[in-house]
PDB file of N, CA and C in Angstrom:
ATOM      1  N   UNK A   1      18.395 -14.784 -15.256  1.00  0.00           N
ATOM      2  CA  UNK A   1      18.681 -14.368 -13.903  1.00  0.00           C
ATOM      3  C   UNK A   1      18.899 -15.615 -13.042  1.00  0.00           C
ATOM      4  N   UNK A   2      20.023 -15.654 -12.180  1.00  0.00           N
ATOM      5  CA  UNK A   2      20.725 -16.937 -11.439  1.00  0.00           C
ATOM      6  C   UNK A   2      19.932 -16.535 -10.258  1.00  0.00           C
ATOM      7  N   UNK A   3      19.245 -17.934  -9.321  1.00  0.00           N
ATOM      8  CA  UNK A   3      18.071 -17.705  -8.351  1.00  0.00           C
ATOM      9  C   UNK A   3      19.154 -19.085  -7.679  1.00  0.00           C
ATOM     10  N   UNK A   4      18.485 -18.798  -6.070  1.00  0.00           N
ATOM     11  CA  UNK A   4      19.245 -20.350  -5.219  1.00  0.00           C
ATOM     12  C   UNK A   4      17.748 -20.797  -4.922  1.00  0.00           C
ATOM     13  N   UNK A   5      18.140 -21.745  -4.224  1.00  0.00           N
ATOM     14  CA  UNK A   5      16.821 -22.778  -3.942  1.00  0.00           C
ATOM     15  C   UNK A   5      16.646 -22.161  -2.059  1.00  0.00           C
ATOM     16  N   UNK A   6      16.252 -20.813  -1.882  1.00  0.00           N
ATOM     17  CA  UNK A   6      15.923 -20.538  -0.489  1.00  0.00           C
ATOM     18  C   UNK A   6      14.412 -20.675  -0.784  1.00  0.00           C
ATOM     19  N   UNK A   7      13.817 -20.938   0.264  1.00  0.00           N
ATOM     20  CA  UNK A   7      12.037 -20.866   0.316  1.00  0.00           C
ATOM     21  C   UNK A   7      11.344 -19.990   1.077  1.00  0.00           C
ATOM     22  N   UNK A   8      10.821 -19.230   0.161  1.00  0.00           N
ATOM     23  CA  UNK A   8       9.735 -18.000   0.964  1.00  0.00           C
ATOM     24  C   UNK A   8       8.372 -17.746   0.795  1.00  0.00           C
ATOM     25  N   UNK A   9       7.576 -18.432   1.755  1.00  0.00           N
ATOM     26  CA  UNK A   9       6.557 -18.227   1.874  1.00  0.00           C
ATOM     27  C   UNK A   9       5.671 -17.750   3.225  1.00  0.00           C
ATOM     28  N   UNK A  10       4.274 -17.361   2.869  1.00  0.00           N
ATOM     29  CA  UNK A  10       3.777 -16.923   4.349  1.00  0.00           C
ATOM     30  C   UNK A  10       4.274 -15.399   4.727  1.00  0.00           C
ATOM     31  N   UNK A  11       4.867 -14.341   4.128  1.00  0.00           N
ATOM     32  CA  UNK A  11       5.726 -13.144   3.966  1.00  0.00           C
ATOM     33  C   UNK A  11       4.282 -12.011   4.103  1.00  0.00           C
ATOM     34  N   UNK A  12       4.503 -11.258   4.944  1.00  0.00           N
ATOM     35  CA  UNK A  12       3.926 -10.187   4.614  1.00  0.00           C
ATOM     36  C   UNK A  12       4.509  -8.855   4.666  1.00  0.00           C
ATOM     37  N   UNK A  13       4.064  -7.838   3.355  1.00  0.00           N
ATOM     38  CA  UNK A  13       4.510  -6.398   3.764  1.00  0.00           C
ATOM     39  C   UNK A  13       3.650  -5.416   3.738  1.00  0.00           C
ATOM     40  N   UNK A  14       3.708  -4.640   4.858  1.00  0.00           N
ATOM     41  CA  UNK A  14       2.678  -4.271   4.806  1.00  0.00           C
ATOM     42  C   UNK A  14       3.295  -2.418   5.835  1.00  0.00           C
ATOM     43  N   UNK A  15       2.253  -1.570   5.031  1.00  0.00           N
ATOM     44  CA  UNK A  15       2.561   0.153   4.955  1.00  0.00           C
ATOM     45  C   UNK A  15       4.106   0.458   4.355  1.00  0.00           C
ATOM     46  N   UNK A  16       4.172   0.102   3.532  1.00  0.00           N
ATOM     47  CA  UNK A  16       5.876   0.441   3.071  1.00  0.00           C
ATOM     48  C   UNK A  16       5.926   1.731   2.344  1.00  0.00           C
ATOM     49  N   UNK A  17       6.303   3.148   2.497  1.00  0.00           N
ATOM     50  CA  UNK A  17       6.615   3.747   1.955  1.00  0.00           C
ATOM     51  C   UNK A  17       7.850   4.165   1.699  1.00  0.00           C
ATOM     52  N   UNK A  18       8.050   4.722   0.529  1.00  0.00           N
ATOM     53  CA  UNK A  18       9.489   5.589  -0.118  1.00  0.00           C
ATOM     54  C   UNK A  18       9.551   5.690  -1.504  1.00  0.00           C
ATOM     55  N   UNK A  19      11.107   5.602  -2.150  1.00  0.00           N
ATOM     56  CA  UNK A  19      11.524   5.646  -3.134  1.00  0.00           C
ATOM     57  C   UNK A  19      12.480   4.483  -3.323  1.00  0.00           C
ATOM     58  N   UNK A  20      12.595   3.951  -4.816  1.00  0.00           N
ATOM     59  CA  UNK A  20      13.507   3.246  -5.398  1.00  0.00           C
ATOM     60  C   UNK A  20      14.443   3.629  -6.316  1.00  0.00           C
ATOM     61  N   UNK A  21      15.760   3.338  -6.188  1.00  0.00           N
ATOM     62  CA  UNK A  21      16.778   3.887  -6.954  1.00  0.00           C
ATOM     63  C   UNK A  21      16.899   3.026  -8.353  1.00  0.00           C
ATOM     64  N   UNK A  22      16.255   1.868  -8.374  1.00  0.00           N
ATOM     65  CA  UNK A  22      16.037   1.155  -9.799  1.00  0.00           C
ATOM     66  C   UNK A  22      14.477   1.021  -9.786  1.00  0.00           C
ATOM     67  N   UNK A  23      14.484   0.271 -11.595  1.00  0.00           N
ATOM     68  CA  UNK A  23      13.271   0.611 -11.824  1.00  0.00           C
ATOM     69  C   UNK A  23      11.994  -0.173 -11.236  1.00  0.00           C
ATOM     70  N   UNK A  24      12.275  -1.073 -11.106  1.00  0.00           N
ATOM     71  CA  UNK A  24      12.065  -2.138  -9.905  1.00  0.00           C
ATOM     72  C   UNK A  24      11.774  -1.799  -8.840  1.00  0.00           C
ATOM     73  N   UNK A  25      10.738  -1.436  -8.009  1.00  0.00           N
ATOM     74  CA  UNK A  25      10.733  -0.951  -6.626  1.00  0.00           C
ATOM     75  C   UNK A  25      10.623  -2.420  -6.157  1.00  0.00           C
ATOM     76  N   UNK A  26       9.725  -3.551  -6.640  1.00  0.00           N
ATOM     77  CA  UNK A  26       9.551  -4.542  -6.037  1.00  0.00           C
ATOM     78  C   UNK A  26       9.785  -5.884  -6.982  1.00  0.00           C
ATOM     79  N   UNK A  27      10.565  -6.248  -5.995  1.00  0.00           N
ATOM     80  CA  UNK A  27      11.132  -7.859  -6.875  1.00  0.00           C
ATOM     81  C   UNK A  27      11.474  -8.945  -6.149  1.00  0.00           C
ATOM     82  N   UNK A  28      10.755  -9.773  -6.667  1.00  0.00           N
ATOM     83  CA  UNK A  28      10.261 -11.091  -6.357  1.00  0.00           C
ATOM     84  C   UNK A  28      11.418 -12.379  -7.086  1.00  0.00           C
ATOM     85  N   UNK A  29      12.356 -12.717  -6.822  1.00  0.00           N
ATOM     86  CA  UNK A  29      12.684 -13.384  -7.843  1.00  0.00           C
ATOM     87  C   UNK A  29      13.116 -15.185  -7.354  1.00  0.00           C
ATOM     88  N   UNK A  30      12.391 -15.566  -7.766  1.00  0.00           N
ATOM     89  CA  UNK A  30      12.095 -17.390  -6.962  1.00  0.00           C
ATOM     90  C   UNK A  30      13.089 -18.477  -7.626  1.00  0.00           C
ATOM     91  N   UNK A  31      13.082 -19.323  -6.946  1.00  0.00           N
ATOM     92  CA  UNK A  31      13.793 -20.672  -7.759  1.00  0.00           C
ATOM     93  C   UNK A  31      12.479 -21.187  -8.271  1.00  0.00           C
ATOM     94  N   UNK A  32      13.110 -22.296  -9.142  1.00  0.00           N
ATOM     95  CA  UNK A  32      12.256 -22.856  -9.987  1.00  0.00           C
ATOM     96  C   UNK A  32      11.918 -24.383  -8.769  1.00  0.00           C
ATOM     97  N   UNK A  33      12.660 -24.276  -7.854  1.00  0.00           N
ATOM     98  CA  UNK A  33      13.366 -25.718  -6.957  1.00  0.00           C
ATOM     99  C   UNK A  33      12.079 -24.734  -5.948  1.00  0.00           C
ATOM    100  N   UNK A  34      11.871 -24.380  -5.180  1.00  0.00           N
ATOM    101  CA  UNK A  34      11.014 -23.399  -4.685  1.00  0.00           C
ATOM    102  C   UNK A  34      10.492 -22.177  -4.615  1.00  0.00           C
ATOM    103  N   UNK A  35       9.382 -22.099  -4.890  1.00  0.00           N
ATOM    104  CA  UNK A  35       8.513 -21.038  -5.538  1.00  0.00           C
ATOM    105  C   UNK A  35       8.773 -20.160  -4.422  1.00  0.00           C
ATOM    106  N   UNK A  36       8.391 -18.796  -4.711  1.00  0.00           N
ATOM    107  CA  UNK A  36       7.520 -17.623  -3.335  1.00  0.00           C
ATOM    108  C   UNK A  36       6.578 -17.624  -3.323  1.00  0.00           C
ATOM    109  N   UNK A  37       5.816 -18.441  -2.341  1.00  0.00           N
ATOM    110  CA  UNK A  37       4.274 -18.246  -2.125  1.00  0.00           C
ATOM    111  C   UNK A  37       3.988 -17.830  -1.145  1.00  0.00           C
ATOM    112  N   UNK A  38       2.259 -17.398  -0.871  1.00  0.00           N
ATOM    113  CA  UNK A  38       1.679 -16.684  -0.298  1.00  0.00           C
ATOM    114  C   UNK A  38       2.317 -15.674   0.196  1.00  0.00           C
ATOM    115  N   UNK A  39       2.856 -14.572  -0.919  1.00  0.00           N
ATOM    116  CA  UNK A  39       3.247 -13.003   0.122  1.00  0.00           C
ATOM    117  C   UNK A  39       1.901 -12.447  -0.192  1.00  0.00           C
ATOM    118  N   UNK A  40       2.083 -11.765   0.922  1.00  0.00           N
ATOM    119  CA  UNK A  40       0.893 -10.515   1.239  1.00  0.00           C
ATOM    120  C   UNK A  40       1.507  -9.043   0.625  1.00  0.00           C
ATOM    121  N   UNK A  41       0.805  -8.171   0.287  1.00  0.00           N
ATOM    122  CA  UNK A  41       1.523  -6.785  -0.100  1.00  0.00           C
ATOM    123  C   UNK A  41       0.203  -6.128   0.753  1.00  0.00           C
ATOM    124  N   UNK A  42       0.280  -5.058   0.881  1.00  0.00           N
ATOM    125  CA  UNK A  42      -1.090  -4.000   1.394  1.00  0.00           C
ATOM    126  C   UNK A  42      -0.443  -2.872   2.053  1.00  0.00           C
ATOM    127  N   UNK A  43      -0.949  -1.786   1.231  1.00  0.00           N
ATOM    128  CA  UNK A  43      -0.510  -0.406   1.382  1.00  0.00           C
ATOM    129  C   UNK A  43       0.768  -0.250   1.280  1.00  0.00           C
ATOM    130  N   UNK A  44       1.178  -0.074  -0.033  1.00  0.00           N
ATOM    131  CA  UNK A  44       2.873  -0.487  -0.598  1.00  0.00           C
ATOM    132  C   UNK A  44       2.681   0.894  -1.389  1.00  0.00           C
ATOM    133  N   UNK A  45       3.416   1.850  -1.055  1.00  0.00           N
ATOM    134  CA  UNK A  45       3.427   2.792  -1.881  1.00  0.00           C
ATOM    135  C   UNK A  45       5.300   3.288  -2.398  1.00  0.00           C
ATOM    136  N   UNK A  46       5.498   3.035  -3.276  1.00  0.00           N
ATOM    137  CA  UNK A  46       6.707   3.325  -4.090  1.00  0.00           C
ATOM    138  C   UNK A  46       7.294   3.915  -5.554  1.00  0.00           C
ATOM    139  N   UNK A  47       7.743   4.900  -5.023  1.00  0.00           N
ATOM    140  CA  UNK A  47       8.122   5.586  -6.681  1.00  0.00           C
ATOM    141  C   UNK A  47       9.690   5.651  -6.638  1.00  0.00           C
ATOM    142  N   UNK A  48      10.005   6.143  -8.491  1.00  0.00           N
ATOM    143  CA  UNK A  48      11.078   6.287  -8.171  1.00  0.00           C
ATOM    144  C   UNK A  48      12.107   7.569  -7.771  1.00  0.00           C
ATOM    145  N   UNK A  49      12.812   7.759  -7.426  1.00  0.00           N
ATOM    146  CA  UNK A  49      13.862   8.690  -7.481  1.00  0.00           C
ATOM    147  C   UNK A  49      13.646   9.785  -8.568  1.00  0.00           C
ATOM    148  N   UNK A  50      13.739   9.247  -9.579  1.00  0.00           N
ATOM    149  CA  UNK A  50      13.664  10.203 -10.593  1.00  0.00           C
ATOM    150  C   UNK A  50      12.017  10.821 -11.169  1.00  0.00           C
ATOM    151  N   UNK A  51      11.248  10.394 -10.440  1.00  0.00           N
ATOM    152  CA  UNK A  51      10.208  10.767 -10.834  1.00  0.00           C
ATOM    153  C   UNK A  51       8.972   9.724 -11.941  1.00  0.00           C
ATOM    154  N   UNK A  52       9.470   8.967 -12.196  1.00  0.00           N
ATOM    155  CA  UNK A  52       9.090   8.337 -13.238  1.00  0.00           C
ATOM    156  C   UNK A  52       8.368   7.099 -12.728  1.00  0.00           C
ATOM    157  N   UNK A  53       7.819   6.643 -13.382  1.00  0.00           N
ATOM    158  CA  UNK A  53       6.812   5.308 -12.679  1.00  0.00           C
ATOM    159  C   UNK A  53       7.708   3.977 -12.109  1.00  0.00           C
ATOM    160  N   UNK A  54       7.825   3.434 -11.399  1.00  0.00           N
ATOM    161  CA  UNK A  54       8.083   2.684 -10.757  1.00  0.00           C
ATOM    162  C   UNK A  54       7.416   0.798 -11.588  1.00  0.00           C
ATOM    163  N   UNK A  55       7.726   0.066 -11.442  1.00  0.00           N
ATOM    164  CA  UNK A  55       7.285  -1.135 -11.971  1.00  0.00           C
ATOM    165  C   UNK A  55       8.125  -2.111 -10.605  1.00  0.00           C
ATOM    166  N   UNK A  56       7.177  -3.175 -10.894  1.00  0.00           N
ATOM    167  CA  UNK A  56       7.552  -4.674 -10.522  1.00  0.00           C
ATOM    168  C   UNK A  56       7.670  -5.515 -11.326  1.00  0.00           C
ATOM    169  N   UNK A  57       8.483  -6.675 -10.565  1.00  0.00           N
ATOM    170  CA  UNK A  57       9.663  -7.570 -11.533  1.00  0.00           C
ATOM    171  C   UNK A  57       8.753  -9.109 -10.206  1.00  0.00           C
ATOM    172  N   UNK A  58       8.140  -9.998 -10.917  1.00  0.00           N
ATOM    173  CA  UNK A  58       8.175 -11.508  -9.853  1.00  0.00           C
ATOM    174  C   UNK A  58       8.240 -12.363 -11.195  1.00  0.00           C
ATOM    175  N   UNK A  59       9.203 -13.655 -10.671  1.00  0.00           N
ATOM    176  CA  UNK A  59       9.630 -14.755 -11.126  1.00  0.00           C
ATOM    177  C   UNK A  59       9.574 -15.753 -10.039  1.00  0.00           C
ATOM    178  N   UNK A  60       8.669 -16.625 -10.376  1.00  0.00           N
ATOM    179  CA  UNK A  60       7.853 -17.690  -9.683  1.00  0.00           C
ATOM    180  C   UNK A  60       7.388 -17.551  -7.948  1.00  0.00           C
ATOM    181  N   UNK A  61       6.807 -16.334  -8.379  1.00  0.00           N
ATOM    182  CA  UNK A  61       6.211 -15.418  -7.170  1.00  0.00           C
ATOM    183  C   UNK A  61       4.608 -15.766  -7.117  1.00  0.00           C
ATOM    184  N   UNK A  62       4.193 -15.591  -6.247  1.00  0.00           N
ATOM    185  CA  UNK A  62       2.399 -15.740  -6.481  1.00  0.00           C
ATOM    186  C   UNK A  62       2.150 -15.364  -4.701  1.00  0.00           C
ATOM    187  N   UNK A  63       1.245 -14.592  -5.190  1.00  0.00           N
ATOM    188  CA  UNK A  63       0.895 -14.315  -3.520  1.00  0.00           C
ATOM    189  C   UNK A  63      -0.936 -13.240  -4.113  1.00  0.00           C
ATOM    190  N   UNK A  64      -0.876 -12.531  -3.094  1.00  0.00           N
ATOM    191  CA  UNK A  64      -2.390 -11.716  -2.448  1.00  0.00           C
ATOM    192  C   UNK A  64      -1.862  -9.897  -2.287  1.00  0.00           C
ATOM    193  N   UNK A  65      -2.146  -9.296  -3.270  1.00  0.00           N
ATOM    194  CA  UNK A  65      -2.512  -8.007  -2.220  1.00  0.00           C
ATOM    195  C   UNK A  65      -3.661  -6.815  -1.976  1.00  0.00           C
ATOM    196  N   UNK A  66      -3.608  -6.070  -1.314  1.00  0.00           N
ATOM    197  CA  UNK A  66      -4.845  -5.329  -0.725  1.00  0.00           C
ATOM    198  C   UNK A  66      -4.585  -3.870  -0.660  1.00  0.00           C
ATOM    199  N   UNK A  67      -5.877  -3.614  -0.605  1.00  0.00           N
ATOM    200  CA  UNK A  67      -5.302  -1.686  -0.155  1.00  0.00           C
ATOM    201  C   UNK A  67      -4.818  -0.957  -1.337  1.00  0.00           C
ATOM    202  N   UNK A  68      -4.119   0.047  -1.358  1.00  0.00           N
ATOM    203  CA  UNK A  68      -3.534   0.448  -2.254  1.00  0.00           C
ATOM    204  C   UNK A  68      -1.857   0.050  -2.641  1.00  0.00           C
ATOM    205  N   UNK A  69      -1.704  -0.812  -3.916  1.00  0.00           N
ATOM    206  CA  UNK A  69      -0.148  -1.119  -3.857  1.00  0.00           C
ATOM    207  C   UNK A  69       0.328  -0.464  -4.989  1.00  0.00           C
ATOM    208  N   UNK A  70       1.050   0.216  -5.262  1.00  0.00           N
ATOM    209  CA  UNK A  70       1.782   0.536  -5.883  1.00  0.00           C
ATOM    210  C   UNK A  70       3.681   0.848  -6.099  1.00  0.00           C
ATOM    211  N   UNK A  71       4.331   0.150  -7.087  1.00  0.00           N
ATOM    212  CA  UNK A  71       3.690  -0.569  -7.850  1.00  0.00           C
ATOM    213  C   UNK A  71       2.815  -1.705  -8.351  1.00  0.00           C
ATOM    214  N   UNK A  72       1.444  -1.775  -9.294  1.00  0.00           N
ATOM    215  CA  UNK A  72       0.494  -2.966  -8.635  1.00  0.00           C
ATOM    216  C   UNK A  72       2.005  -4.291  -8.801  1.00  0.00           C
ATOM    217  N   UNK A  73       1.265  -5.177  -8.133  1.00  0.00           N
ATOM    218  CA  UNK A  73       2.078  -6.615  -7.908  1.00  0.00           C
ATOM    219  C   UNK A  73       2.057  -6.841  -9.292  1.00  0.00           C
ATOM    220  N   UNK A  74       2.843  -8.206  -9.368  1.00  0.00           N
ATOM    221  CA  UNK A  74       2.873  -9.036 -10.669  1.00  0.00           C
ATOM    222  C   UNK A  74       3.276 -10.173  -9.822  1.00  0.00           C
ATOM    223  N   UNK A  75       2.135 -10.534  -8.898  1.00  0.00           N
ATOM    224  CA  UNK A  75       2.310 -12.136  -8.743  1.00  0.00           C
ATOM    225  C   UNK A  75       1.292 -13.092  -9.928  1.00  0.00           C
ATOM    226  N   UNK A  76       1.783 -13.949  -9.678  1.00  0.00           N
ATOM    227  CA  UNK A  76       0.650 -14.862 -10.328  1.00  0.00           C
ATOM    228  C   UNK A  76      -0.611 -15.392  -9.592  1.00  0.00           C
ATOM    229  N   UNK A  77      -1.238 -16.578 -10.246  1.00  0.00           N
ATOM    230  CA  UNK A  77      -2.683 -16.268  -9.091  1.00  0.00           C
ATOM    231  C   UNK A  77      -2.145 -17.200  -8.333  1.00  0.00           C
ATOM    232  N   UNK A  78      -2.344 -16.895  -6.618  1.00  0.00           N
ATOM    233  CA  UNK A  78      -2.212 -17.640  -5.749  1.00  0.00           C
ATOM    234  C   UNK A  78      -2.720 -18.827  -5.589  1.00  0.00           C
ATOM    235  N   UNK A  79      -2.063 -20.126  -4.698  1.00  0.00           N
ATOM    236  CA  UNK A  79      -2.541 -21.572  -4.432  1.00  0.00           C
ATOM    237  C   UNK A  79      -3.692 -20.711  -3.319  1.00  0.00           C
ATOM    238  N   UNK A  80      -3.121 -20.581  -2.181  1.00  0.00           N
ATOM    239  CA  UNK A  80      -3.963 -20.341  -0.969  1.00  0.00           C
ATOM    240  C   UNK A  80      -4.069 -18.949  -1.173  1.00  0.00           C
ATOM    241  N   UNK A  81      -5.724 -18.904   0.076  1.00  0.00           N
ATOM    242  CA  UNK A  81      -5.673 -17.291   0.223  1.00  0.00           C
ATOM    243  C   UNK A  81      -5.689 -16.892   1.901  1.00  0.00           C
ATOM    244  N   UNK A  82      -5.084 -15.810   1.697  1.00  0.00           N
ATOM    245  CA  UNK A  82      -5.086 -15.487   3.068  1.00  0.00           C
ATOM    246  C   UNK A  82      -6.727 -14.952   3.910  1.00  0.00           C
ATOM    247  N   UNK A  83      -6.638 -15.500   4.757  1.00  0.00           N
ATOM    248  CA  UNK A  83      -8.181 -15.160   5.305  1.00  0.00           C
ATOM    249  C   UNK A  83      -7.760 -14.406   6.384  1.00  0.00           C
ATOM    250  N   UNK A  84      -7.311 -13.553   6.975  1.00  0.00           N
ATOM    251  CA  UNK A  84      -7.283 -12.680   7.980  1.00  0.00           C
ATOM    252  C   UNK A  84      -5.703 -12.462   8.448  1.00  0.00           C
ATOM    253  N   UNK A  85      -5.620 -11.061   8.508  1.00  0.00           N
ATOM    254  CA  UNK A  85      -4.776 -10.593   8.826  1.00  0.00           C
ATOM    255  C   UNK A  85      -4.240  -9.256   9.788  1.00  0.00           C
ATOM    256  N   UNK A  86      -4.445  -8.778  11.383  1.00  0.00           N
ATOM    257  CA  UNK A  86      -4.672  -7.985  11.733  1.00  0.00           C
ATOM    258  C   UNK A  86      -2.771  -7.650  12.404  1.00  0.00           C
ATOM    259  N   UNK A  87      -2.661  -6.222  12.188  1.00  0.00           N
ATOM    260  CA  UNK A  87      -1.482  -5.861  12.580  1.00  0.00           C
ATOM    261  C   UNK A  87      -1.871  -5.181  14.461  1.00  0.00           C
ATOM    262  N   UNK A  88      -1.273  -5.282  15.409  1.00  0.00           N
ATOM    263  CA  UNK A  88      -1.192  -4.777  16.273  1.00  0.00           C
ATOM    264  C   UNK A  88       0.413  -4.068  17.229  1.00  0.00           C
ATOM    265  N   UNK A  89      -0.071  -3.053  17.134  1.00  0.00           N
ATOM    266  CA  UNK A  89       1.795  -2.305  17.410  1.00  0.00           C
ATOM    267  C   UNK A  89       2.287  -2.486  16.333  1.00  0.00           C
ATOM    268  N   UNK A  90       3.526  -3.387  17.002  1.00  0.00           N
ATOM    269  CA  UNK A  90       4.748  -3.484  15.355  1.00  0.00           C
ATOM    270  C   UNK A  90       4.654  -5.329  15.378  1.00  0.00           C
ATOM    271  N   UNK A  91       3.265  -5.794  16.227  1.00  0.00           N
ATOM    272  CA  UNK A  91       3.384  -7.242  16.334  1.00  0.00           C
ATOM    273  C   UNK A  91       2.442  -7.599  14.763  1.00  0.00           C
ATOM    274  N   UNK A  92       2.753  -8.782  13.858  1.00  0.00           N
ATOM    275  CA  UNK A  92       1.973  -9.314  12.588  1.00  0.00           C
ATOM    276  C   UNK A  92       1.345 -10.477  13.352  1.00  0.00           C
ATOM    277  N   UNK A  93       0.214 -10.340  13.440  1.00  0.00           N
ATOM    278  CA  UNK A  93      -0.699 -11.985  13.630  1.00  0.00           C
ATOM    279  C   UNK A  93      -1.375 -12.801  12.456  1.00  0.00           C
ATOM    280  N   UNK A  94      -1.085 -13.688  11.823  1.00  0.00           N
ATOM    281  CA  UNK A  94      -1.679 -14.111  11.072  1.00  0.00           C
ATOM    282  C   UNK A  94      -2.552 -15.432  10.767  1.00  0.00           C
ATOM    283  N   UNK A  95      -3.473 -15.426  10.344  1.00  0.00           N
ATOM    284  CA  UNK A  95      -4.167 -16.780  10.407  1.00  0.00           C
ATOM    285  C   UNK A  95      -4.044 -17.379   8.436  1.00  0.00           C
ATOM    286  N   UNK A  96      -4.144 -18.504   8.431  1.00  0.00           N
ATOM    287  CA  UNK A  96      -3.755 -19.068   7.140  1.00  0.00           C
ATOM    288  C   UNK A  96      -4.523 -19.680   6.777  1.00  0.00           C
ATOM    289  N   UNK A  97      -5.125 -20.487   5.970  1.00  0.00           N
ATOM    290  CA  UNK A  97      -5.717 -21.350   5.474  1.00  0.00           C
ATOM    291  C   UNK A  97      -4.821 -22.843   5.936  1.00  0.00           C
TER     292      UNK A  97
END
């Protein structure tokens, strides 16, 4: 799989519901030139279309998640961890390590 060198880190998603039309609801897919670090997932709920279980796809992904996610993540184990995270309205505040 052909990846560019964009950098994503510090990402959070968070209450996502629906459906996915591939099998993949969630995919992560990183350069080797820069990783995806620290995403957050929490309360990720996704199936597919057809009924059938849903999976995740990460390539040089690593992050944190919480709550109920499904499908579970496939990050690797994270550098940092996130220490607090409170949503207010539709505003994300976050504090980092």
């Amino acid at each position: 799989m052909q990846t560019s060198a964009v950098q994503v880190y510090n990402v959070a998603f968070i209450g996502i519901k629906g459906t996915s039309a591939t099998e993949h609801a969630i995919t992560f897919v990183c350069s080797n030139t820069f990783l995806c670090e620290d995403i957050y997932l929490e309360d990720i709920q996704l199936s597919l279309d057809s009924g059938e279980d849903a999976t995740a796809f990460c390539q040089k992904a690593s992050g944190f998640s919480s709550g109920e996610v499904y499908p579970p993540s496939c990050f690797s184990s994270p550098d940092t961890l996130i220490k607090q995270i409170t949503v207010t309205d539709t505003t994300l505040h976050s504090m980092w390590r």
